[in-house]
C-alpha atoms as a PDB file:
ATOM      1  CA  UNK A   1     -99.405  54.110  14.639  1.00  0.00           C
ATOM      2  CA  UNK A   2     -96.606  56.210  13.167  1.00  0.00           C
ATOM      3  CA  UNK A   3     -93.590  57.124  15.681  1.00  0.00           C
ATOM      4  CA  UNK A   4     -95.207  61.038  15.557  1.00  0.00           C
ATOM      5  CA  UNK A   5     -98.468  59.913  16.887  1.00  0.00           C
ATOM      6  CA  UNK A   6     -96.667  58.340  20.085  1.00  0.00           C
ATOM      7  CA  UNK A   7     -97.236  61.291  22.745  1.00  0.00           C
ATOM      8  CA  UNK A   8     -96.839  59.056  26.250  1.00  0.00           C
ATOM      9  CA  UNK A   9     -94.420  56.227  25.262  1.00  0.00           C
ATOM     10  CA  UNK A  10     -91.105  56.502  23.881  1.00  0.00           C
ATOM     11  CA  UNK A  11     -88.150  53.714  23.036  1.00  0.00           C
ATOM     12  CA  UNK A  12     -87.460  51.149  23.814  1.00  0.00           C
ATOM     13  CA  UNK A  13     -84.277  52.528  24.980  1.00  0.00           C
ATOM     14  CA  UNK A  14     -80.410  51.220  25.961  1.00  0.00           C
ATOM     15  CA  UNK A  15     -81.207  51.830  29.759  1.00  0.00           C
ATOM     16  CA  UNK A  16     -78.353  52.193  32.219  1.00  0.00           C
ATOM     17  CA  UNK A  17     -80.012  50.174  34.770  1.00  0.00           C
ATOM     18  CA  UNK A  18     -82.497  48.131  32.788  1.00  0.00           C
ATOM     19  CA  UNK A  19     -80.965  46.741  29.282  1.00  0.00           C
ATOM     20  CA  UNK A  20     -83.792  48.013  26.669  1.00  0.00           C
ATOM     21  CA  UNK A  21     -86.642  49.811  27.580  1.00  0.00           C
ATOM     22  CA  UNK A  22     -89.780  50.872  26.966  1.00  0.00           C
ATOM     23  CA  UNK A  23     -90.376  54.522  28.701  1.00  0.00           C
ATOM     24  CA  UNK A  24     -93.993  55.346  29.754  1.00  0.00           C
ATOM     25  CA  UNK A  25     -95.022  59.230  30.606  1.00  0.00           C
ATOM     26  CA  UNK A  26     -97.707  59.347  32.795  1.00  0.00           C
ATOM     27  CA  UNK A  27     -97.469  63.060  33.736  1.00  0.00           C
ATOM     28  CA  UNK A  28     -97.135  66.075  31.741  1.00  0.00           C
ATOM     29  CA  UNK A  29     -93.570  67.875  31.543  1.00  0.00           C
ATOM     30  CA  UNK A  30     -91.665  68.656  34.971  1.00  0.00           C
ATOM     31  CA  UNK A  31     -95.075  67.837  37.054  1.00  0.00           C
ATOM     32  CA  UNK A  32     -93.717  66.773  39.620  1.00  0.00           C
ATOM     33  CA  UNK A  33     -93.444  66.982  43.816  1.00  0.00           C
ATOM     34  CA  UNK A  34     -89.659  67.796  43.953  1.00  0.00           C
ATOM     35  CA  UNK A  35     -87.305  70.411  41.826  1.00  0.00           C
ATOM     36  CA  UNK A  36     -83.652  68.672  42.524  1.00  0.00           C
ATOM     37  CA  UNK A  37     -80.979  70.672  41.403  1.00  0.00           C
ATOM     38  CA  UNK A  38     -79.768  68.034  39.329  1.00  0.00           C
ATOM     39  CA  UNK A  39     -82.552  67.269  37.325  1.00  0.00           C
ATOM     40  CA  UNK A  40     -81.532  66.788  33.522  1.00  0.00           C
ATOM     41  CA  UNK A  41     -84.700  68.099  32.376  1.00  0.00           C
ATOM     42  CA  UNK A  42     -84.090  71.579  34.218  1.00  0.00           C
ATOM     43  CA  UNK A  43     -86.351  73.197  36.765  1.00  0.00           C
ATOM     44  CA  UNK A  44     -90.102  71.918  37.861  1.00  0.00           C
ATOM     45  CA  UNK A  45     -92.527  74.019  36.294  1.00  0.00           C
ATOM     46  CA  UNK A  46     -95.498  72.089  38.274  1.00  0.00           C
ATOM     47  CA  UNK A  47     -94.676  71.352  41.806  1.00  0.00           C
ATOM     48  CA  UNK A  48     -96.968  69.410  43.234  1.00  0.00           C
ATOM     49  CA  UNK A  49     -98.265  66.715  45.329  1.00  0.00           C
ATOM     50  CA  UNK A  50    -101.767  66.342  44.194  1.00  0.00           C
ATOM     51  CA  UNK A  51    -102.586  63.451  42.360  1.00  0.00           C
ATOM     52  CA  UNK A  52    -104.909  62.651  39.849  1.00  0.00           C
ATOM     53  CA  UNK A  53    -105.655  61.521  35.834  1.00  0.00           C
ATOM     54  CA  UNK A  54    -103.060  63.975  34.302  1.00  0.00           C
ATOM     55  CA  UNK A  55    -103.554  62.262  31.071  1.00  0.00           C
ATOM     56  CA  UNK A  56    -105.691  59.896  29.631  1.00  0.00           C
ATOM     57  CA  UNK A  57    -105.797  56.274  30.518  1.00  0.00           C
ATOM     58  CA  UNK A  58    -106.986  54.538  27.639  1.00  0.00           C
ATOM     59  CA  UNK A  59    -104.943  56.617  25.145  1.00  0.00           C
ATOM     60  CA  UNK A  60    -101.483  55.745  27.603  1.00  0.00           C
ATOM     61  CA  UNK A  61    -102.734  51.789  26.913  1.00  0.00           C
ATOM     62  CA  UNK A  62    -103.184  51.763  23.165  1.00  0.00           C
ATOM     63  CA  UNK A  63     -99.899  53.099  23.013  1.00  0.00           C
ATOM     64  CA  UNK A  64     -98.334  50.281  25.047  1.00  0.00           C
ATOM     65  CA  UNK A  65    -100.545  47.837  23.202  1.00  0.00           C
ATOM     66  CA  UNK A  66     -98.993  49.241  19.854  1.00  0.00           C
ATOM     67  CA  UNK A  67     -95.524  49.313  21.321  1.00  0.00           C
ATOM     68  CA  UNK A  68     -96.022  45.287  22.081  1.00  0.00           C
ATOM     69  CA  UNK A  69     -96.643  44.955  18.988  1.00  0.00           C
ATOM     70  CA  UNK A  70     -93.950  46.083  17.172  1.00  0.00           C
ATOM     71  CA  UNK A  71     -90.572  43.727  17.010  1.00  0.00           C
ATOM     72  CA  UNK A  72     -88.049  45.504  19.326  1.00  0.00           C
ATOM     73  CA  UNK A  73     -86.535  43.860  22.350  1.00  0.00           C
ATOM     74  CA  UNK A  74     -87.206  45.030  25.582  1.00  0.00           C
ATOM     75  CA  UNK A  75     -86.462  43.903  28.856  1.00  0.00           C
ATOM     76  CA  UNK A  76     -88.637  46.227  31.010  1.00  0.00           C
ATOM     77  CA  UNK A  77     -91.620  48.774  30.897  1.00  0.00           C
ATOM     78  CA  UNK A  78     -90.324  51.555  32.828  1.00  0.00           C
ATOM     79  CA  UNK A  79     -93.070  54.087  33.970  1.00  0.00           C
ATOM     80  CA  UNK A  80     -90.975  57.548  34.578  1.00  0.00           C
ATOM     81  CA  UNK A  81     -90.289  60.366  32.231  1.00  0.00           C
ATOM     82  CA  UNK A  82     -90.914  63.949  32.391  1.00  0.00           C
ATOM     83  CA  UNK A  83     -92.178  64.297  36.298  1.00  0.00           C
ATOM     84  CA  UNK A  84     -92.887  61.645  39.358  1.00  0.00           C
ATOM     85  CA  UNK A  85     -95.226  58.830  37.745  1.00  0.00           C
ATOM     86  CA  UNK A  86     -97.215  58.241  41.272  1.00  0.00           C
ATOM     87  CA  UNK A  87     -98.619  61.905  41.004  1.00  0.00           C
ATOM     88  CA  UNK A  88    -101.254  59.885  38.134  1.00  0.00           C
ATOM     89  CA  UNK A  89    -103.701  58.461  40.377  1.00  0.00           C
ATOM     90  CA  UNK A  90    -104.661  55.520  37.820  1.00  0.00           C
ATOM     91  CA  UNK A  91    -101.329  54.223  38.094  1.00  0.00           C
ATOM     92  CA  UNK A  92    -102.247  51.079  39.309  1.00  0.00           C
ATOM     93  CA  UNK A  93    -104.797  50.308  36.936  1.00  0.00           C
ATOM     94  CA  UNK A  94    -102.206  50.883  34.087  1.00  0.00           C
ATOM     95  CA  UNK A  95    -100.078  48.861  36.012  1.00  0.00           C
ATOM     96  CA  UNK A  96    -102.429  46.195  35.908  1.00  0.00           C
ATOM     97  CA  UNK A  97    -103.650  46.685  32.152  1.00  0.00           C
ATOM     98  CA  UNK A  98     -99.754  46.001  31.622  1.00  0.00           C
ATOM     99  CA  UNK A  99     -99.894  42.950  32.813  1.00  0.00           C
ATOM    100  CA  UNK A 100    -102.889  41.880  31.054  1.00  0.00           C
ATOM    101  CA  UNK A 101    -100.797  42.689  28.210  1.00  0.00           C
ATOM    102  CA  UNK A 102     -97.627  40.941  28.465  1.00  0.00           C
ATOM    103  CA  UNK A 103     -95.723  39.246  30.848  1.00  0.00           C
ATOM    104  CA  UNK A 104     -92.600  41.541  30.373  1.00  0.00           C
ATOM    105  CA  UNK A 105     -91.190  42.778  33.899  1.00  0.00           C
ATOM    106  CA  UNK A 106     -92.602  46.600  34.805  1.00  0.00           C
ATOM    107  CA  UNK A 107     -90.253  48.799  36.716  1.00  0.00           C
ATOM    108  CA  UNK A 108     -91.323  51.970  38.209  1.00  0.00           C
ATOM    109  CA  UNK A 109     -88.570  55.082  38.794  1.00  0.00           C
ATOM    110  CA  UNK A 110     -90.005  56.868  41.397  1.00  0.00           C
ATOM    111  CA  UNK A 111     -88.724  59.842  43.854  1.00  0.00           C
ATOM    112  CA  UNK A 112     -90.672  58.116  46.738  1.00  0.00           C
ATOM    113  CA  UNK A 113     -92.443  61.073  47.775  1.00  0.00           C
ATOM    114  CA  UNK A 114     -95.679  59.547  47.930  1.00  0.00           C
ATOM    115  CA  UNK A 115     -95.008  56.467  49.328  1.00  0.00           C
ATOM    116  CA  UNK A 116     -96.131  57.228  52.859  1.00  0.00           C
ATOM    117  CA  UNK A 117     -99.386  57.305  51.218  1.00  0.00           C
ATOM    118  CA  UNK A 118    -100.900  53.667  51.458  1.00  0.00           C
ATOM    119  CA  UNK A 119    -103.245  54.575  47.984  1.00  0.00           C
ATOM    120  CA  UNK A 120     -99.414  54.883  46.914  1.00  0.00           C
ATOM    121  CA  UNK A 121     -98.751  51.731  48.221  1.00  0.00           C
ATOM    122  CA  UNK A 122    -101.838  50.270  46.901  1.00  0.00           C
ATOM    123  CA  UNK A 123    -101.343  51.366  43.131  1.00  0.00           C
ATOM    124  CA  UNK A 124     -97.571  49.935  43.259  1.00  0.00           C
ATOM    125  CA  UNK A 125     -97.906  46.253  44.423  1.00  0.00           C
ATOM    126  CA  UNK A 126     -98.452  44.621  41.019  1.00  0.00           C
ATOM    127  CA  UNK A 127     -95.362  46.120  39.830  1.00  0.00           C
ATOM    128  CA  UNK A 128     -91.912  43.763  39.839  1.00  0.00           C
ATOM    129  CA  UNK A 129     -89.393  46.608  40.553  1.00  0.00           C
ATOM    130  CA  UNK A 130     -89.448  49.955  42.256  1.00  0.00           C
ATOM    131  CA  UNK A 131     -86.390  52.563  42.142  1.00  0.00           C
ATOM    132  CA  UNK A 132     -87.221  55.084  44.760  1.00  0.00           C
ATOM    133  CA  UNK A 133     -84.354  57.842  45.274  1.00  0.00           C
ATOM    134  CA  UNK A 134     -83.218  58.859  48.713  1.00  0.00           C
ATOM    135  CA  UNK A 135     -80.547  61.738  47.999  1.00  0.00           C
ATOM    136  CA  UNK A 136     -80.327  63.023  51.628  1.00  0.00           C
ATOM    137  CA  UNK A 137     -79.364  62.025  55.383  1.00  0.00           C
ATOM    138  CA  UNK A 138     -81.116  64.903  56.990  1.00  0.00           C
ATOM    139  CA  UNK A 139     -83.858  67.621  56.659  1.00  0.00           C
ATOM    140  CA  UNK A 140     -81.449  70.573  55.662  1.00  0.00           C
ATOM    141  CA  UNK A 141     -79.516  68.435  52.832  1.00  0.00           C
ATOM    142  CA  UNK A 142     -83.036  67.330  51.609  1.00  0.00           C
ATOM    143  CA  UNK A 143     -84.220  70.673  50.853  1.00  0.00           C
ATOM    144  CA  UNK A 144     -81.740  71.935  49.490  1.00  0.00           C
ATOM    145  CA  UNK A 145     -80.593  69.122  47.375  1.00  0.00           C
ATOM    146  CA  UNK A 146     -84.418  67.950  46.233  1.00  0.00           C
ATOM    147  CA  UNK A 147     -86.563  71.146  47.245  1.00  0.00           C
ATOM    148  CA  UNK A 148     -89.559  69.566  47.707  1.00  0.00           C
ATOM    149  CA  UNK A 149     -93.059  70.411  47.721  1.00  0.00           C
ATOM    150  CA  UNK A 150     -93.862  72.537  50.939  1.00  0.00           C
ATOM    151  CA  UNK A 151     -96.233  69.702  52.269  1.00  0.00           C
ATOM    152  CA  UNK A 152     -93.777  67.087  52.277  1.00  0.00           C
ATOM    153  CA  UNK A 153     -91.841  66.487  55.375  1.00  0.00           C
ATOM    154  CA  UNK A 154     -88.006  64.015  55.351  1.00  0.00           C
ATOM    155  CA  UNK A 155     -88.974  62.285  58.137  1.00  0.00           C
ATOM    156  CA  UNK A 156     -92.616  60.989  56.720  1.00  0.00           C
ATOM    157  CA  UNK A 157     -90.797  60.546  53.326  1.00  0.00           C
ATOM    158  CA  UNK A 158     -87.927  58.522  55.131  1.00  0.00           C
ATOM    159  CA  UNK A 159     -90.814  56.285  57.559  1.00  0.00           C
ATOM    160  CA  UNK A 160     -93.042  55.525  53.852  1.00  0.00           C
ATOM    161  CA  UNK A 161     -89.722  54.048  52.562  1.00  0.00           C
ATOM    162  CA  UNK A 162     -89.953  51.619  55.050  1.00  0.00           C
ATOM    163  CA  UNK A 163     -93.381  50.842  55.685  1.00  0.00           C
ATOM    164  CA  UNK A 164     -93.387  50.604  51.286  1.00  0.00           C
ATOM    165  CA  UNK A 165     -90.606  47.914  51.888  1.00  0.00           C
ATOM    166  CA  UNK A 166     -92.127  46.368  54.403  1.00  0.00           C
ATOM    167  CA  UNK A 167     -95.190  45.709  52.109  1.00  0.00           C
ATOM    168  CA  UNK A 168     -93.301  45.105  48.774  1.00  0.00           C
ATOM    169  CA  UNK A 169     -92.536  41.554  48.305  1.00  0.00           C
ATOM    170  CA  UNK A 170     -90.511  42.137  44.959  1.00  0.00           C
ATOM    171  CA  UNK A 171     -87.168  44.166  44.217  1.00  0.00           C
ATOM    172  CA  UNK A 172     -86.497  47.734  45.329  1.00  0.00           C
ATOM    173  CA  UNK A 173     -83.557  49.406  44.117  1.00  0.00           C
ATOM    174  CA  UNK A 174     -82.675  52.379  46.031  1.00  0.00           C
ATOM    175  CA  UNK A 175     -80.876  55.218  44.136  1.00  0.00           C
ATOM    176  CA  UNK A 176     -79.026  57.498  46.290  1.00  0.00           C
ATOM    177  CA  UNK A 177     -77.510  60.487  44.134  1.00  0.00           C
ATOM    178  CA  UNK A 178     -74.541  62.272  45.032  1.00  0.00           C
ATOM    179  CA  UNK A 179     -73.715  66.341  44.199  1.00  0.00           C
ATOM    180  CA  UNK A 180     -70.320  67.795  45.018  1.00  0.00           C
ATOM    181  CA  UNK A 181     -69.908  69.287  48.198  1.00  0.00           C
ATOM    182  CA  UNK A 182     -73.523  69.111  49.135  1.00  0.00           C
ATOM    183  CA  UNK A 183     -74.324  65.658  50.283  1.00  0.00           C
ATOM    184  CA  UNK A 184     -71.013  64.154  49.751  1.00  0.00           C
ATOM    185  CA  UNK A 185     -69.564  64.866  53.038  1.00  0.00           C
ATOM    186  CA  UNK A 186     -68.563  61.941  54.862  1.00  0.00           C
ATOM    187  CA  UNK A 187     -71.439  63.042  58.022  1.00  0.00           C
ATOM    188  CA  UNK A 188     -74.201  62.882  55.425  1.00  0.00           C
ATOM    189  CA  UNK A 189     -72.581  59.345  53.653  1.00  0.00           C
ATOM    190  CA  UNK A 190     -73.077  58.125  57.014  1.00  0.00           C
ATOM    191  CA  UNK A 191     -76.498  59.590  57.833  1.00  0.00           C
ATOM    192  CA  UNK A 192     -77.822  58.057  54.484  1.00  0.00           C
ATOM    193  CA  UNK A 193     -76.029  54.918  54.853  1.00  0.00           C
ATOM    194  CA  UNK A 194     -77.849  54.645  58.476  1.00  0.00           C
ATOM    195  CA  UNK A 195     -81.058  55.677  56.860  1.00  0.00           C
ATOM    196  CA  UNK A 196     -80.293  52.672  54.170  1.00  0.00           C
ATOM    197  CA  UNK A 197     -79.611  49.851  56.522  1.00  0.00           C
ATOM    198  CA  UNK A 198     -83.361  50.442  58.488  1.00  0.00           C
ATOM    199  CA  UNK A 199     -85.083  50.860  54.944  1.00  0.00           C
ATOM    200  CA  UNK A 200     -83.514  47.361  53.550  1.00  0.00           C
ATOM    201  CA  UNK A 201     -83.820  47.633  49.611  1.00  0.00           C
ATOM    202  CA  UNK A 202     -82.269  45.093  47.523  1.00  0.00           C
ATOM    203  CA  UNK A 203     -79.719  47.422  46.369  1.00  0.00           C
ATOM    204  CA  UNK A 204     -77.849  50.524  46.443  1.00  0.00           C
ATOM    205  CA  UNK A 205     -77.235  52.565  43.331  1.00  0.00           C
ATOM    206  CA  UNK A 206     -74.994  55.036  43.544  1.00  0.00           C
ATOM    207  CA  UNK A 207     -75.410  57.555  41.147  1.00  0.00           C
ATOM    208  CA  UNK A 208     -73.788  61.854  39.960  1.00  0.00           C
ATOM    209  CA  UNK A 209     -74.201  64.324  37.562  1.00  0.00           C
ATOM    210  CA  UNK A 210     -73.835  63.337  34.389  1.00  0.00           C
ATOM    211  CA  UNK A 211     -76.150  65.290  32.186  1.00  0.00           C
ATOM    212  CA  UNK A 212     -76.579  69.186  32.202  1.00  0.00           C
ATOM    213  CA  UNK A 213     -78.359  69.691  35.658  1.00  0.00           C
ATOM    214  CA  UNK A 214     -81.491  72.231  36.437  1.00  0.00           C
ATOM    215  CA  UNK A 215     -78.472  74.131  38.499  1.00  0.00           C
ATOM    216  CA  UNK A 216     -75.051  75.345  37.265  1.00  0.00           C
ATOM    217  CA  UNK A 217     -74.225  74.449  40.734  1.00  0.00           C
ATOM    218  CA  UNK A 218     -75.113  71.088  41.109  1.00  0.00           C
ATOM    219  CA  UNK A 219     -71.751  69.221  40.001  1.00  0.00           C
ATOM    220  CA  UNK A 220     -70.653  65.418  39.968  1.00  0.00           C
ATOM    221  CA  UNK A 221     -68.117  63.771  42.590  1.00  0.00           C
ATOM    222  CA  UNK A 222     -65.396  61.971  40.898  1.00  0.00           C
ATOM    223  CA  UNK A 223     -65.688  57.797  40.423  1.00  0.00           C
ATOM    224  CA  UNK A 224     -63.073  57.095  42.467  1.00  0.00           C
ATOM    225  CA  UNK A 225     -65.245  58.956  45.464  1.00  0.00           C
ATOM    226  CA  UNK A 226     -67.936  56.880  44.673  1.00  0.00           C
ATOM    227  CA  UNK A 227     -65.808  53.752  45.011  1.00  0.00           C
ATOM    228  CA  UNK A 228     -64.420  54.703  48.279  1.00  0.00           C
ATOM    229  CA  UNK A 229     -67.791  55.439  50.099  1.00  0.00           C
ATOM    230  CA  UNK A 230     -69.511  51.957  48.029  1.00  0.00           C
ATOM    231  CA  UNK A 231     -68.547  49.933  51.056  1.00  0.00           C
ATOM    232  CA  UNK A 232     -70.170  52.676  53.466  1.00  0.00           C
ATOM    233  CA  UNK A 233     -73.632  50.958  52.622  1.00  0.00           C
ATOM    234  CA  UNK A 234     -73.964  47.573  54.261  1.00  0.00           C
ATOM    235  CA  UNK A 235     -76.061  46.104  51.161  1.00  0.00           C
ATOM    236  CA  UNK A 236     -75.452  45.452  47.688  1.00  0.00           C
ATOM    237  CA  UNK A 237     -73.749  48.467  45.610  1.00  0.00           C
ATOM    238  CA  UNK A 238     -73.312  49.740  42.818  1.00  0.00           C
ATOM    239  CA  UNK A 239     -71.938  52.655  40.558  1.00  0.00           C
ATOM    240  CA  UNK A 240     -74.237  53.844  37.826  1.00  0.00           C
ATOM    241  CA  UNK A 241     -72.470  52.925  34.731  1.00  0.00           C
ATOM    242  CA  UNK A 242     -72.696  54.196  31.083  1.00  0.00           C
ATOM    243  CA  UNK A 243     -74.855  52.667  28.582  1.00  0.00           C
ATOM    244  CA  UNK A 244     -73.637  49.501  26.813  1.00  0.00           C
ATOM    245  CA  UNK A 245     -74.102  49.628  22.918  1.00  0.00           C
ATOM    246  CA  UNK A 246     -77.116  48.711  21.710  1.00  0.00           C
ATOM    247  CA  UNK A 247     -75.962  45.477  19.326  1.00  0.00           C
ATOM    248  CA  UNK A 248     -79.180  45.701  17.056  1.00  0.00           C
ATOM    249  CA  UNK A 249     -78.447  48.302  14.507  1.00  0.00           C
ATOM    250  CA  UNK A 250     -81.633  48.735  12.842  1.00  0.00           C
ATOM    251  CA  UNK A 251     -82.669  50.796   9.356  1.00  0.00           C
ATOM    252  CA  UNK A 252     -85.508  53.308   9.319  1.00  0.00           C
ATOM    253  CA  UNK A 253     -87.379  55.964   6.914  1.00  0.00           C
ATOM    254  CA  UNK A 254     -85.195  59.491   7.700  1.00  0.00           C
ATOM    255  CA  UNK A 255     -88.701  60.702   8.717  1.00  0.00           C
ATOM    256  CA  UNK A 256     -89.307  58.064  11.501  1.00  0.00           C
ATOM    257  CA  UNK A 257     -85.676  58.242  12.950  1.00  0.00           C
ATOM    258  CA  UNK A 258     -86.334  62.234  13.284  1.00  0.00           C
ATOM    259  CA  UNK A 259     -89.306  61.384  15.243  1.00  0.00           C
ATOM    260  CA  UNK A 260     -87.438  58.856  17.429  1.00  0.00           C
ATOM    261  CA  UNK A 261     -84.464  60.860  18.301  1.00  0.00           C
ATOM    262  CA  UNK A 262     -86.833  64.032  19.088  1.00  0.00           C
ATOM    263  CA  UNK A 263     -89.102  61.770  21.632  1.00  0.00           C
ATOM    264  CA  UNK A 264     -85.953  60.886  23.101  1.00  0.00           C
ATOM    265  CA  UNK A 265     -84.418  64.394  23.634  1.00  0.00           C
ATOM    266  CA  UNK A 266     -88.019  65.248  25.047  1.00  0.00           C
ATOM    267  CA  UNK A 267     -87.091  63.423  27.967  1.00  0.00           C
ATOM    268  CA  UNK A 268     -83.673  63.054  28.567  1.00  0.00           C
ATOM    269  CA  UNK A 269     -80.437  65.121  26.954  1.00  0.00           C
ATOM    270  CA  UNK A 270     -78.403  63.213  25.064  1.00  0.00           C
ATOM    271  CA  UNK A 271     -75.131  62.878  23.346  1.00  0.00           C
ATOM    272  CA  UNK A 272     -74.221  61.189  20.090  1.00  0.00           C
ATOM    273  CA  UNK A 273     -73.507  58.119  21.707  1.00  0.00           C
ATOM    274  CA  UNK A 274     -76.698  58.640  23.925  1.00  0.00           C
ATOM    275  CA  UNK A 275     -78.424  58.756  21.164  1.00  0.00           C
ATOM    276  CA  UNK A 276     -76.897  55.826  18.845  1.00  0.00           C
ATOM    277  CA  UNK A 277     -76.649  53.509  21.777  1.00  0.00           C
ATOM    278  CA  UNK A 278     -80.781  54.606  23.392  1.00  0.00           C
ATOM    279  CA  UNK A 279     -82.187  54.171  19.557  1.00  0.00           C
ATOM    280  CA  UNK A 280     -79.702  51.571  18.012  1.00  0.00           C
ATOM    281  CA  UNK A 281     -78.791  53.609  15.619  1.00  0.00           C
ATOM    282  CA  UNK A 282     -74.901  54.332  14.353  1.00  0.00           C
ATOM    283  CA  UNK A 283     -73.009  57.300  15.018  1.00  0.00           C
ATOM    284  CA  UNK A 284     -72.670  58.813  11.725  1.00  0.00           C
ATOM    285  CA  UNK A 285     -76.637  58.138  11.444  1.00  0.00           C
ATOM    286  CA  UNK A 286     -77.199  59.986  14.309  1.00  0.00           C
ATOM    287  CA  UNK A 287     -74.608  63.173  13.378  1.00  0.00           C
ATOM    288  CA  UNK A 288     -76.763  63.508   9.894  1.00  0.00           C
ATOM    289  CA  UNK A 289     -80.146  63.409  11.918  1.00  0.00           C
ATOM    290  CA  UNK A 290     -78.788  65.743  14.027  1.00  0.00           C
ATOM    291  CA  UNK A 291     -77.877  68.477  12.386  1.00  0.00           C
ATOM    292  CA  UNK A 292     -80.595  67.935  10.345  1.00  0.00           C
ATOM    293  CA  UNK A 293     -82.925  68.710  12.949  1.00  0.00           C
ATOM    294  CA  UNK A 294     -80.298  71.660  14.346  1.00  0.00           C
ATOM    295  CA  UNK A 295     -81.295  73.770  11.314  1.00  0.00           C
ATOM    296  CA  UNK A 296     -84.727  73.020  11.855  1.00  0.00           C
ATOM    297  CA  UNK A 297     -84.043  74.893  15.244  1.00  0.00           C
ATOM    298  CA  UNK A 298     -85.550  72.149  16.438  1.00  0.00           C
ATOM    299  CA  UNK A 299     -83.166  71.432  19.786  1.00  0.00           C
ATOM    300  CA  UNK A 300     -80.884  73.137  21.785  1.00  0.00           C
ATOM    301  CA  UNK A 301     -77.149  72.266  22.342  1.00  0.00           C
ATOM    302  CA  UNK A 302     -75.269  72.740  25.876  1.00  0.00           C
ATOM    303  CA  UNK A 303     -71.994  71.698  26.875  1.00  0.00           C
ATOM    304  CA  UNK A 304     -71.633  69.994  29.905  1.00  0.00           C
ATOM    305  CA  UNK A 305     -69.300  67.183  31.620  1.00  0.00           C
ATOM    306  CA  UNK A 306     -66.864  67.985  28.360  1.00  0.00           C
ATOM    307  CA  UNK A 307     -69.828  66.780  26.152  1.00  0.00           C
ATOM    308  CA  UNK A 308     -72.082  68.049  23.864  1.00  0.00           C
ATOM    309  CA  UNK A 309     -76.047  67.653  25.278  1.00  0.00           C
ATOM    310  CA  UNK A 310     -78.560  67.797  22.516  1.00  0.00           C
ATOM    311  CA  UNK A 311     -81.643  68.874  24.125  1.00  0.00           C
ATOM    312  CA  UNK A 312     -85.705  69.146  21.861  1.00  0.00           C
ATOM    313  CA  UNK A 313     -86.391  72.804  22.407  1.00  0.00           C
ATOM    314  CA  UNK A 314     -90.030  73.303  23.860  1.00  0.00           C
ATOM    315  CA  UNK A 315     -92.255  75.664  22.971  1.00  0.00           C
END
């Protein structure tokens, strides 16, 4: 299956969090039951809570069966993407096909919206790592910091947290992420540090704007911040780090690497280095392909963190 034909998987990829891996979409673009201000791939165009088959089962699985067959590393499946992956309602069954397929570790990056729902609950057991985001220590910063879907309520959202960890055997990695002046003040590190200890993940990831956000507003707190309030959270924590560099440098047709680097700006904005380090590629590889592809008015360019974000420009 050519790179092209690949419409719901995309990678493998130099993950902050999870080494190389291999992204699967299960919902289309910015469907999804929140519309965070930070969100690096800009405002939800679908807010929603209602699940169901938002695109096609079997066609997500030959894709990953294709993917598995091909000779890159990869350390995880990662089910996230363009909106909140629990919104499909045949998650679980592709969680399970997964496993049919390979014993490679599946990780699933999740806003935790939905898991008050025990169908939720259900779909997620068979997976061996969940990274649900808690961004907020009360009902006022939650709405305005992940304006959620008008059905959804902090409390329940807070109380499925728990009951979901109280059910999940395996790892949960909860990612609490931090915009200037809105949930940074030391009130709300406590709040969500309280909120933290009575949910009991594994671990803490602290995490800031570091890609173009949906808002102008929404800015990053410094790392030395983040290092003062780490030992706020009585669990392991950690600061979201950059990328390492991908060590495999590998050689491709200039029609496939096109392909690659435009399935990868579908999803997330990029830099140079993004790019090079996500795709293994090097630098001055990625700089031709680039601009390239910026005369094909292809993507769009925005500045942002003092870096250039290259961006695929949808229709």
């Amino acid at each position: 299956m050519p790179s092209s034909d690949y419409q719901y998987t995309y990678g493998p990829v130099s993950s902050r969090r999870l080494g190389s891996s291999l992204g699967i979409d299960l919902v289309p673009f910015k469907t999804c039951s929140y519309d965070c201000i930070y969100c690096q791939l800009g405002r939800t165009t679908n807010k929603t809570i209602q699940r169901k088959k938002y695109i096609p089962t079997i066609k997500v699985m030959e894709e990953i069966e294709k993917r598995l067959s091909g000779n890159s590393p990869i350390d995880y499946i990662t089910l996230a993407g363009s909106g909140e992956p629990t919104l499909h309602s045949h998650i679980g069954q592709i969680i399970q096909g997964i496993k049919n397929l390979t014993s490679i570790p599946i990780a699933v990056i999740t806003n935790g919206s939905l898991l008050s729902e025990t169908e939720v609950q259900d779909d997620l057991m068979k997976a061996d790592l969940i990274i649900p985001s808690l961004d907020a220590g009360s009902e006022n910063i939650f709405q305005k910091i992940n304006r959620p879907h008008g059905d959804l309520n902090f409390n329940s959202m807070v109380d499925g947290l728990r009951r979901f960890r109280n059910r999940f055997d395996k790892s949960i990695w909860l990612e609490v992420f931090l915009v200037s002046k809105l949930n940074d003040s030391v009130l709300e590190i406590e709040n969500i540090a309280d909120l933290v200890k009575s949910i009991n993940p594994d671990k803490v990831q602290l995490n800031t704007v570091a890609r173009p956000p949906a808002e102008e507003y929404a800015r990053p707190i410094s790392t030395e911040y983040l290092k003062t309030i780490k030992n706020k959270f009585r669990v392991e924590t950690e600061i979201i780090n950059k990328p390492a560099s991908n060590k495999s440098l590998s050689a491709s047709n200039n029609a496939t690497r096109k392909n690659e680097i435009l399935t990868l700006l579908e999803r997330r904005p990029c830099t140079v280095n993004d790019v090079a380090d996500g795709l293994g590629m090097r630098v001055n590889e990625v700089v031709k392909q680039l601009d390239q592809l910026s005369k094909r008015e292809l993507m769009t360019i925005r500045f942002g963190d003092s870096r250039l974000f290259y961006r695929k420009k949808r229709a």
